[in-house]
PDB file of N, CA and C in Angstrom:
ATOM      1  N   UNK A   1     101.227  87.527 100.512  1.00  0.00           N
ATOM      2  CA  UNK A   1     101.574  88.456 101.575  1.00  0.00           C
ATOM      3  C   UNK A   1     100.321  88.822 102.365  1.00  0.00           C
ATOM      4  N   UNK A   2     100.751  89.184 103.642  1.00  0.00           N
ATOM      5  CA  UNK A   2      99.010  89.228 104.436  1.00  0.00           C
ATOM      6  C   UNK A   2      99.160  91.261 104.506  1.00  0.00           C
ATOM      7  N   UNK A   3      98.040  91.332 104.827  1.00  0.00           N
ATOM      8  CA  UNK A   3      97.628  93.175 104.988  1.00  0.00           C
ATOM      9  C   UNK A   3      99.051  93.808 105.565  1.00  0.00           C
ATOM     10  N   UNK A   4      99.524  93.081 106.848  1.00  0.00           N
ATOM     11  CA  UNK A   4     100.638  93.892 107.143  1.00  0.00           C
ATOM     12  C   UNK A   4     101.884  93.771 106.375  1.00  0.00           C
ATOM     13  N   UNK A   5     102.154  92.748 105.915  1.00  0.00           N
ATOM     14  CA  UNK A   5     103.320  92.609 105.047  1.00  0.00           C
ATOM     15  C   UNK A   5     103.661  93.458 104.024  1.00  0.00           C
ATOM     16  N   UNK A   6     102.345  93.568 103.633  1.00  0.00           N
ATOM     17  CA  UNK A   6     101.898  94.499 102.087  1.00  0.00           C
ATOM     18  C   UNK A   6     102.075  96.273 102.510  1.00  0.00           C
ATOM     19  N   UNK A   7     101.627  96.371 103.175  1.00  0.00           N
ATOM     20  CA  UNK A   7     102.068  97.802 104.406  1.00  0.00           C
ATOM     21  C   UNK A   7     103.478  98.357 104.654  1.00  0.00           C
ATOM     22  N   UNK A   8     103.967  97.485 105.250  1.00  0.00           N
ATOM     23  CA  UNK A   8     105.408  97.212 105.576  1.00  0.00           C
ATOM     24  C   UNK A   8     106.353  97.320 104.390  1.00  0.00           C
ATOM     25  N   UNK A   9     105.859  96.458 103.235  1.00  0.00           N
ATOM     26  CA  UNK A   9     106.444  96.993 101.902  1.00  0.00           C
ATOM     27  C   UNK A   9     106.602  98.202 101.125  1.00  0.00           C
ATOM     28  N   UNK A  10     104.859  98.299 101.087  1.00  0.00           N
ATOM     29  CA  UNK A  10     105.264  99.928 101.086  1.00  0.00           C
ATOM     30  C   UNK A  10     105.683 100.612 101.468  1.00  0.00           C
ATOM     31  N   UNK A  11     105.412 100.998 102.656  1.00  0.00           N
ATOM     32  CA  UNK A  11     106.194 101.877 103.393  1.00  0.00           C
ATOM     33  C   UNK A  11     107.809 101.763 103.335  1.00  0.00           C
ATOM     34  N   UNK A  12     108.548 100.700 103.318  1.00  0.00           N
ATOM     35  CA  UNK A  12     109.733 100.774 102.644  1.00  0.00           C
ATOM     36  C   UNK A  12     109.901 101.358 101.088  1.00  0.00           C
ATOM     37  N   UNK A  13     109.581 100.445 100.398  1.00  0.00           N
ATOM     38  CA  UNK A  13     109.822 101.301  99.335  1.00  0.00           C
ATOM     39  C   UNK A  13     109.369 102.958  99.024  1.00  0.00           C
ATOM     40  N   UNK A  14     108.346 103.079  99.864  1.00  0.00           N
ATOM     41  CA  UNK A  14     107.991 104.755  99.435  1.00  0.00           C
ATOM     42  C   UNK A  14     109.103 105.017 100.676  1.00  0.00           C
ATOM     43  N   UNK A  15     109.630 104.699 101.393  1.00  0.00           N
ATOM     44  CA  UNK A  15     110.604 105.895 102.449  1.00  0.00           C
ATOM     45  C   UNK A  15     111.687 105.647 101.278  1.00  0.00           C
ATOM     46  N   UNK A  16     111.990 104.361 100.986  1.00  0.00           N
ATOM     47  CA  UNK A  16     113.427 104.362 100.143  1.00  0.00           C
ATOM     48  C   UNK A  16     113.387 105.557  98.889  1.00  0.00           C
ATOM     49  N   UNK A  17     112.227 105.651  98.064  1.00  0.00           N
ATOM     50  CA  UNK A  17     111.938 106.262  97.101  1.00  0.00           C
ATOM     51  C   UNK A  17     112.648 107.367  97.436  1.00  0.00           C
ATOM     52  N   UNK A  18     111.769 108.303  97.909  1.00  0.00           N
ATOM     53  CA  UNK A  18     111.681 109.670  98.885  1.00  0.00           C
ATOM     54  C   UNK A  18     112.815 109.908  98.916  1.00  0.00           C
ATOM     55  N   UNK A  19     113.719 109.137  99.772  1.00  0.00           N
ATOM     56  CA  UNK A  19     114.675 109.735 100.612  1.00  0.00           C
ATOM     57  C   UNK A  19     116.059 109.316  99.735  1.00  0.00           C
ATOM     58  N   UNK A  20     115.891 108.442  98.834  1.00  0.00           N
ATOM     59  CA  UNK A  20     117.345 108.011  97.624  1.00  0.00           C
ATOM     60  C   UNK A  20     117.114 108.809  96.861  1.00  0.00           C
ATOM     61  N   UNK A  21     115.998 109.420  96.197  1.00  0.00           N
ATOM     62  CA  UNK A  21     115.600 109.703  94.742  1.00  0.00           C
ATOM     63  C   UNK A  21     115.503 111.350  94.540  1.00  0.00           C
ATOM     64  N   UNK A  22     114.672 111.847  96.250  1.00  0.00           N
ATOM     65  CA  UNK A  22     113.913 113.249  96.147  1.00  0.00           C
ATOM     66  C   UNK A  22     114.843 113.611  97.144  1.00  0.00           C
ATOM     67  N   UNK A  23     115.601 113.123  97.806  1.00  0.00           N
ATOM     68  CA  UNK A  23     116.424 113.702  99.137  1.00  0.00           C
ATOM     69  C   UNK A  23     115.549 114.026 100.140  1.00  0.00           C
ATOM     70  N   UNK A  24     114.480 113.166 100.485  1.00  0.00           N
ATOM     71  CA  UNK A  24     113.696 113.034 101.805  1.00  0.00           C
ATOM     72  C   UNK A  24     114.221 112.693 102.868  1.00  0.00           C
ATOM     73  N   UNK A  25     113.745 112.712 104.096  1.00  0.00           N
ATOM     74  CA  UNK A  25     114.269 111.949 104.842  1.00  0.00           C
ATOM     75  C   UNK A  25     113.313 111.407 106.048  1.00  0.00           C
ATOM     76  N   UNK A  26     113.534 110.526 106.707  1.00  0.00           N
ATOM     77  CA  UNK A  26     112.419 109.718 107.563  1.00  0.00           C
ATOM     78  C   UNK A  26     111.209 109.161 106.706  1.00  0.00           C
ATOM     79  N   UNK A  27     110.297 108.592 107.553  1.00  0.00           N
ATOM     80  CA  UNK A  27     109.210 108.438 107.342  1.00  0.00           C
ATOM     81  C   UNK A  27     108.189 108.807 106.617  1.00  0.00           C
ATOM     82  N   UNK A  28     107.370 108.466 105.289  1.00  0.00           N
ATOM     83  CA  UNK A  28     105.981 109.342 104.754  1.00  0.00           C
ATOM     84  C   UNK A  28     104.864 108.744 106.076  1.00  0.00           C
ATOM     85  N   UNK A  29     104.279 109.819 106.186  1.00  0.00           N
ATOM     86  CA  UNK A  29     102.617 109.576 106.891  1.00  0.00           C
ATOM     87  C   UNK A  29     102.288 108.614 106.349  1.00  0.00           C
ATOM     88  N   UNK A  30     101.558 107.721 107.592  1.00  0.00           N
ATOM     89  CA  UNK A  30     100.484 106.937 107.450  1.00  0.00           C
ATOM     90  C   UNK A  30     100.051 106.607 106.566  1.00  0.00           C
ATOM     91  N   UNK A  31      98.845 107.614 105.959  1.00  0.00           N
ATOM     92  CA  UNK A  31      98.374 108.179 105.249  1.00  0.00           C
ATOM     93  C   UNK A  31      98.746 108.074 103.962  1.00  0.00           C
ATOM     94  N   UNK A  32     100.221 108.180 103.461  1.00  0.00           N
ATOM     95  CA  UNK A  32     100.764 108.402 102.225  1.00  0.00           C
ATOM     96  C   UNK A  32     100.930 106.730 101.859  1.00  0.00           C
ATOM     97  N   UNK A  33     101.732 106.294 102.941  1.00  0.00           N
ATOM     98  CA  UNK A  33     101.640 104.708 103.015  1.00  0.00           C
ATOM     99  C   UNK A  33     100.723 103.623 102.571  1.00  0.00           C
ATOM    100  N   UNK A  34      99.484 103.815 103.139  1.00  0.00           N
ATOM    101  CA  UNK A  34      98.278 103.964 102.862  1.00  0.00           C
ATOM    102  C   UNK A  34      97.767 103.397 101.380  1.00  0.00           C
ATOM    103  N   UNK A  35      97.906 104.748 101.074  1.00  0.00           N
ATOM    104  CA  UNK A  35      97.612 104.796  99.417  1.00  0.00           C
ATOM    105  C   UNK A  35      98.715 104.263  98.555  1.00  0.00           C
ATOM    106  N   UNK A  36     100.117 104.425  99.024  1.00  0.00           N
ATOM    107  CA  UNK A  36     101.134 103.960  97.680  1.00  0.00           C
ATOM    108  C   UNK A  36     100.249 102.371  97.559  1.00  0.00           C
ATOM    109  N   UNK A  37     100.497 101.190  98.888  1.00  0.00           N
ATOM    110  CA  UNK A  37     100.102 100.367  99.135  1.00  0.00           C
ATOM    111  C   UNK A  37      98.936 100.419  98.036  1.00  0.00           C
ATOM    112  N   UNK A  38      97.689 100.489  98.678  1.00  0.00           N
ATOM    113  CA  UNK A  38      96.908 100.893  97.308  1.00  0.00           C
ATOM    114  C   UNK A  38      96.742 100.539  95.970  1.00  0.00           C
ATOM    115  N   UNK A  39      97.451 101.915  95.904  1.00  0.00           N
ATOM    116  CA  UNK A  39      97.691 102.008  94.143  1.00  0.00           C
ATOM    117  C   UNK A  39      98.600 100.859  93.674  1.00  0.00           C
ATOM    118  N   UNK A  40     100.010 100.260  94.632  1.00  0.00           N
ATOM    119  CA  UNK A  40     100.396  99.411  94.308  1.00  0.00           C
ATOM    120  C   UNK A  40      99.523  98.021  93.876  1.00  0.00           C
ATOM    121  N   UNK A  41      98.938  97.764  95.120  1.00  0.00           N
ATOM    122  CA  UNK A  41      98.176  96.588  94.880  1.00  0.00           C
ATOM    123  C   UNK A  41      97.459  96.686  93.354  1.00  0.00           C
ATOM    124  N   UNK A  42      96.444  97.833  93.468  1.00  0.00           N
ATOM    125  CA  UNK A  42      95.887  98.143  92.438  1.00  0.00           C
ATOM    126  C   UNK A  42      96.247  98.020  90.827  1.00  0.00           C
ATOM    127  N   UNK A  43      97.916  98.329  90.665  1.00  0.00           N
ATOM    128  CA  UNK A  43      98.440  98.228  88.836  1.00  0.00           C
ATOM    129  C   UNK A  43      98.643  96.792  89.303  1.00  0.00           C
ATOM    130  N   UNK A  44      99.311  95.833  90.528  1.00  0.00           N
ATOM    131  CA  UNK A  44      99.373  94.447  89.888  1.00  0.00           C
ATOM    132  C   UNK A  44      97.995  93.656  89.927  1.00  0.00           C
ATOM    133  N   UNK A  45      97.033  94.465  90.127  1.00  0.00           N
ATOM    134  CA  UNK A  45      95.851  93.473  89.813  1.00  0.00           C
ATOM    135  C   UNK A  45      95.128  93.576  88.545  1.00  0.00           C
ATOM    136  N   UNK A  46      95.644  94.674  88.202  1.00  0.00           N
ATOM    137  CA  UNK A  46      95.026  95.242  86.554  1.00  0.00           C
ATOM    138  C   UNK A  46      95.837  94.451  85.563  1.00  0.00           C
ATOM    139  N   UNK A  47      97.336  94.433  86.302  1.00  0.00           N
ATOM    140  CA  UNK A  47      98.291  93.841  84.865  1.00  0.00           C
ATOM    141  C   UNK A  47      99.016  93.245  85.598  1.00  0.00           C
ATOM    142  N   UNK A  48      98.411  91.703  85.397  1.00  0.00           N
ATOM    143  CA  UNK A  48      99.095  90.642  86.579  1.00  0.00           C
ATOM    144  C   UNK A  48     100.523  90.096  85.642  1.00  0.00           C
ATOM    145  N   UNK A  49     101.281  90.725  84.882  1.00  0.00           N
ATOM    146  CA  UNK A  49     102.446  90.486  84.625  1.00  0.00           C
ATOM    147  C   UNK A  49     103.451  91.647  85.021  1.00  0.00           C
ATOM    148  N   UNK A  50     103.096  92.562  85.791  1.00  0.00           N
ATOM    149  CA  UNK A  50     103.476  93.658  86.599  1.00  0.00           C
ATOM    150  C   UNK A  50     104.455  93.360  87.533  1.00  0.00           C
ATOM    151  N   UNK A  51     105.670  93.458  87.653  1.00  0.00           N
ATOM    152  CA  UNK A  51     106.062  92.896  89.053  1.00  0.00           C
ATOM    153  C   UNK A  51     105.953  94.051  89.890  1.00  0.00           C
ATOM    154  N   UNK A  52     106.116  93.641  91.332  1.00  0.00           N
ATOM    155  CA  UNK A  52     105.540  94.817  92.679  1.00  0.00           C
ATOM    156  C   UNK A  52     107.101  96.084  92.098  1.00  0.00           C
ATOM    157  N   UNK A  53     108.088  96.291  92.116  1.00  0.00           N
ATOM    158  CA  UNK A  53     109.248  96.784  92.092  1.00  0.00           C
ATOM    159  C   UNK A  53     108.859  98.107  90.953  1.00  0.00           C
ATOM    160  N   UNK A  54     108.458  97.396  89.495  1.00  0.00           N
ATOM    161  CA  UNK A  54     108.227  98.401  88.441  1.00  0.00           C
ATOM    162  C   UNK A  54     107.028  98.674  89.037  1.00  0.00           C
ATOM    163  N   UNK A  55     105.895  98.374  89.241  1.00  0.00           N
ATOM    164  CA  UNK A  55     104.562  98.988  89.960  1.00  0.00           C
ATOM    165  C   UNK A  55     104.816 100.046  90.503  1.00  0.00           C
ATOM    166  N   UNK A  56     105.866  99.813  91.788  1.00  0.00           N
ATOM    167  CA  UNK A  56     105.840 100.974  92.382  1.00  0.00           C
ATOM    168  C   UNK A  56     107.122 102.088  92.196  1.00  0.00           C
ATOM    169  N   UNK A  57     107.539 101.960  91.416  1.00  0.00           N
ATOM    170  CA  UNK A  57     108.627 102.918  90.499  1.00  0.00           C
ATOM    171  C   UNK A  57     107.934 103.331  89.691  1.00  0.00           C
ATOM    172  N   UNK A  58     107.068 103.308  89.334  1.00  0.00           N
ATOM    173  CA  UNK A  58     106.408 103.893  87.727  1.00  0.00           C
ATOM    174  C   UNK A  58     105.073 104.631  88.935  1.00  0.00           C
ATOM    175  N   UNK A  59     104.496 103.761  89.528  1.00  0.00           N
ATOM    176  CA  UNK A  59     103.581 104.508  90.282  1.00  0.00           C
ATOM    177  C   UNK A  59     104.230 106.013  91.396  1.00  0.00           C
ATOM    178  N   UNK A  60     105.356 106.131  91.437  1.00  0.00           N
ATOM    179  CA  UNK A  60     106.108 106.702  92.737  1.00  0.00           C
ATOM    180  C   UNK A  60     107.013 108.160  91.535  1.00  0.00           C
ATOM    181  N   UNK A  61     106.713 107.308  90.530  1.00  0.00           N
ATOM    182  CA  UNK A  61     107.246 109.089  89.592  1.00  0.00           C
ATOM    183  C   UNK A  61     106.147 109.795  88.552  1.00  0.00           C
ATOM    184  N   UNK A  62     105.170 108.971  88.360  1.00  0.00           N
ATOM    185  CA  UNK A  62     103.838 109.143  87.765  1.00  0.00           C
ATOM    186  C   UNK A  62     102.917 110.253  88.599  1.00  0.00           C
ATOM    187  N   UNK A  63     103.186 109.831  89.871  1.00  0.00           N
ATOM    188  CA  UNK A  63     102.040 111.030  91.050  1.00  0.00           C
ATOM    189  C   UNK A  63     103.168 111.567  91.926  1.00  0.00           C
ATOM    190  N   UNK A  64     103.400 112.878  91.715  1.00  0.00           N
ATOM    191  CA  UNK A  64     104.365 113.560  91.839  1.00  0.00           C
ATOM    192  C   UNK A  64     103.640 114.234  93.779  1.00  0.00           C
ATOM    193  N   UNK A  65     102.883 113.254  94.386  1.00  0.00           N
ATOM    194  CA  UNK A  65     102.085 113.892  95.793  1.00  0.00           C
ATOM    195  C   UNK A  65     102.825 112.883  96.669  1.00  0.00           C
ATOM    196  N   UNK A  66     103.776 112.000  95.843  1.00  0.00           N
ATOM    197  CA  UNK A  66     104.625 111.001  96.817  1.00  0.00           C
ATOM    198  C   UNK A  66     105.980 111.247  97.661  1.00  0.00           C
ATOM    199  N   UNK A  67     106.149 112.588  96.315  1.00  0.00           N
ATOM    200  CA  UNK A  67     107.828 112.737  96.301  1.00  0.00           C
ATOM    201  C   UNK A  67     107.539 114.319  97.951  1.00  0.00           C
ATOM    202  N   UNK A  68     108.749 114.061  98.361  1.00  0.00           N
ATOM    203  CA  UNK A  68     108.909 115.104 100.257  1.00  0.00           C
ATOM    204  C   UNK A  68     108.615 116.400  99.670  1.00  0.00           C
TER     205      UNK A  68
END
């Protein structure tokens, strides 16, 4: 995946998170995007049997600064 793809992912899955899970709605900042991205990248490079999906489900209820 190239920089924007990886972006774009996140940012879906953290709006989906948010807004299915916490009753958010719209968009997280930039900013929040940002970092899920991040941290995502970050657990599948530590534990390359990680898939992106549990990464960022375990990362998205673990840091409670994601949820609206």
């Amino acid at each position: 995946m190239t920089q924007r793809q990886r972006w774009a992912a996140a940012a879906d899955m953290l709006a989906s998170a948010r807004n299915k899970m916490d009753g958010g709605t719209g968009m997280p900042a930039d900013i929040a995007i940002t970092r899920f991205e991040t941290d995502i990248s970050t657990a599948c490079t530590a534990e390359a049997q990680l898939d992106i999906a549990t990464a960022a489900v375990t990362i998205y209820r673990l840091d409670p600064t994601y949820a609206p």
